[in-house]
Protein backbone atom coordinates (compact mmCIF):
# COMPACT_ATOMS: atom_id res chain seq x y z
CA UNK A 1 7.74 52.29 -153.48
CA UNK A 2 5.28 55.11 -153.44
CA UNK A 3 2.07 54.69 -152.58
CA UNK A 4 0.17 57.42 -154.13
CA UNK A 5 -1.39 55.72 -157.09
CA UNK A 6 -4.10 58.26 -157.97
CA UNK A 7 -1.21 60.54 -160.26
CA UNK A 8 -0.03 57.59 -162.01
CA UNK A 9 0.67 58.15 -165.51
CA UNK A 10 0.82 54.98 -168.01
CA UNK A 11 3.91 54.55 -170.00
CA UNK A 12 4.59 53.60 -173.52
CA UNK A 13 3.43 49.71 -174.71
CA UNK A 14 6.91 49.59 -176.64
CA UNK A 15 8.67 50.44 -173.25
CA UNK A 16 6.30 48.14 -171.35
CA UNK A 17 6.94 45.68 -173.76
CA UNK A 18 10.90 45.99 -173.53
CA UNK A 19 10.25 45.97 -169.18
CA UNK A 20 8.33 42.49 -170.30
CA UNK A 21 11.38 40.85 -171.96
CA UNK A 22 13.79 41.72 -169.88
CA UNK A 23 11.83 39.91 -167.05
CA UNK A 24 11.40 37.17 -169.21
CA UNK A 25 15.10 36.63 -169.96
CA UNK A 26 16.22 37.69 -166.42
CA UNK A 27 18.71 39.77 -168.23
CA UNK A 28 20.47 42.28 -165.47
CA UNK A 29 19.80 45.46 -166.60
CA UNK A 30 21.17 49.11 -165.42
CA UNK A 31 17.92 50.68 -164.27
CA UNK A 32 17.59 54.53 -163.78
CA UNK A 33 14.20 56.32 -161.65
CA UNK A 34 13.49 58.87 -159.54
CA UNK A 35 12.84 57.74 -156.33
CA UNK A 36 9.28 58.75 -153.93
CA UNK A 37 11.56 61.99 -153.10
CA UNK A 38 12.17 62.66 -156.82
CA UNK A 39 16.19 62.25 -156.62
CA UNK A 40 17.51 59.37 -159.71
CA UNK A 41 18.63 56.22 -158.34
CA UNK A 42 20.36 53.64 -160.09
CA UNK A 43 20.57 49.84 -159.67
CA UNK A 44 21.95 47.23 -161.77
CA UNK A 45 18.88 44.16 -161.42
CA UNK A 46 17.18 41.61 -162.92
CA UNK A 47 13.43 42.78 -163.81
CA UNK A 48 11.80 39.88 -161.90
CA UNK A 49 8.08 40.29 -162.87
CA UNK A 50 6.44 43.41 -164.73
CA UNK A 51 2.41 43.95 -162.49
CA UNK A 52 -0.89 46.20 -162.38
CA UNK A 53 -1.93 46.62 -159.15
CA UNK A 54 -4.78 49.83 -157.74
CA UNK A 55 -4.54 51.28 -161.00
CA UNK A 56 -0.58 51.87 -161.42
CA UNK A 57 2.22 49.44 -162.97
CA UNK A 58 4.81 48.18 -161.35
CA UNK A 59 8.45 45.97 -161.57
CA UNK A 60 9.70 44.08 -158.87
CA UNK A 61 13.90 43.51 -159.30
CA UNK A 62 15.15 39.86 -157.86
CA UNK A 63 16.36 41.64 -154.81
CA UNK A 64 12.98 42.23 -154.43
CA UNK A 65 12.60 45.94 -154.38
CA UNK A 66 9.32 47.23 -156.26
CA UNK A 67 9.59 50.32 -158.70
CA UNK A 68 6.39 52.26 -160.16
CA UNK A 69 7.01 52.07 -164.43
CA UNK A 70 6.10 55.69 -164.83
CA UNK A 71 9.15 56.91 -162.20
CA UNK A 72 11.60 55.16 -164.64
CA UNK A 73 13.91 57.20 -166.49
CA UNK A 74 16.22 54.55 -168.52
CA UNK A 75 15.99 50.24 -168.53
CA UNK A 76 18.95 49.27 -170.52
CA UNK A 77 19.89 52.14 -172.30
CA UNK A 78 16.11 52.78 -173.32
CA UNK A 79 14.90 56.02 -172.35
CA UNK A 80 11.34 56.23 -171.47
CA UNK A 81 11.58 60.11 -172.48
CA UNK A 82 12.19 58.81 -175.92
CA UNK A 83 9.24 56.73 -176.18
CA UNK A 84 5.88 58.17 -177.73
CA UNK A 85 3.30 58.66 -174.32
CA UNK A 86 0.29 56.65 -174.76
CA UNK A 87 -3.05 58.47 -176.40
CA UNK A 88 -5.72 59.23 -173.62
């Protein structure tokens, strides 16, 4: 997880919406991001809980590894890239 909160950018409410469901139906999802060294991971998870914490959003998977929402690239075949960025 990276800890440098201060660039964090806030992602779509459609996307965060979709992050919500999935953790509410503990569907496994293929989940693509760029790690804290900017190289795309993948993992196949289940989206255990969706979180603000210090001014940045997170997803924990069941496996428990934690995942800052604006490094994802693709949840389930839904690329963030396609979703409209939130109005400052």
């Amino acid at each position: 997880m990276t800890s440098d909160r201060s660039d964090y950018q806030p992602i779509n409410c459609e996307f965060h919406d979709l992050l919500e469901d999935l953790a509410t139906t503990r569907k496994p999802a293929r989940i693509s991001f760029l790690d804290e060294h900017g190289v795309v991971q993948r993992r196949d998870a289940v989206i255990a809980d969706v979180f603000a914490k210090q001014g940045a959003e997170y997803l924990t998977t069941a496996s428990g590894e934690t995942l800052r929402l604006d490094r994802l690239l693709e949840v389930d075949a839904a690329k963030l890239a396609d979703f409209e960025k939130p109005s400052e």
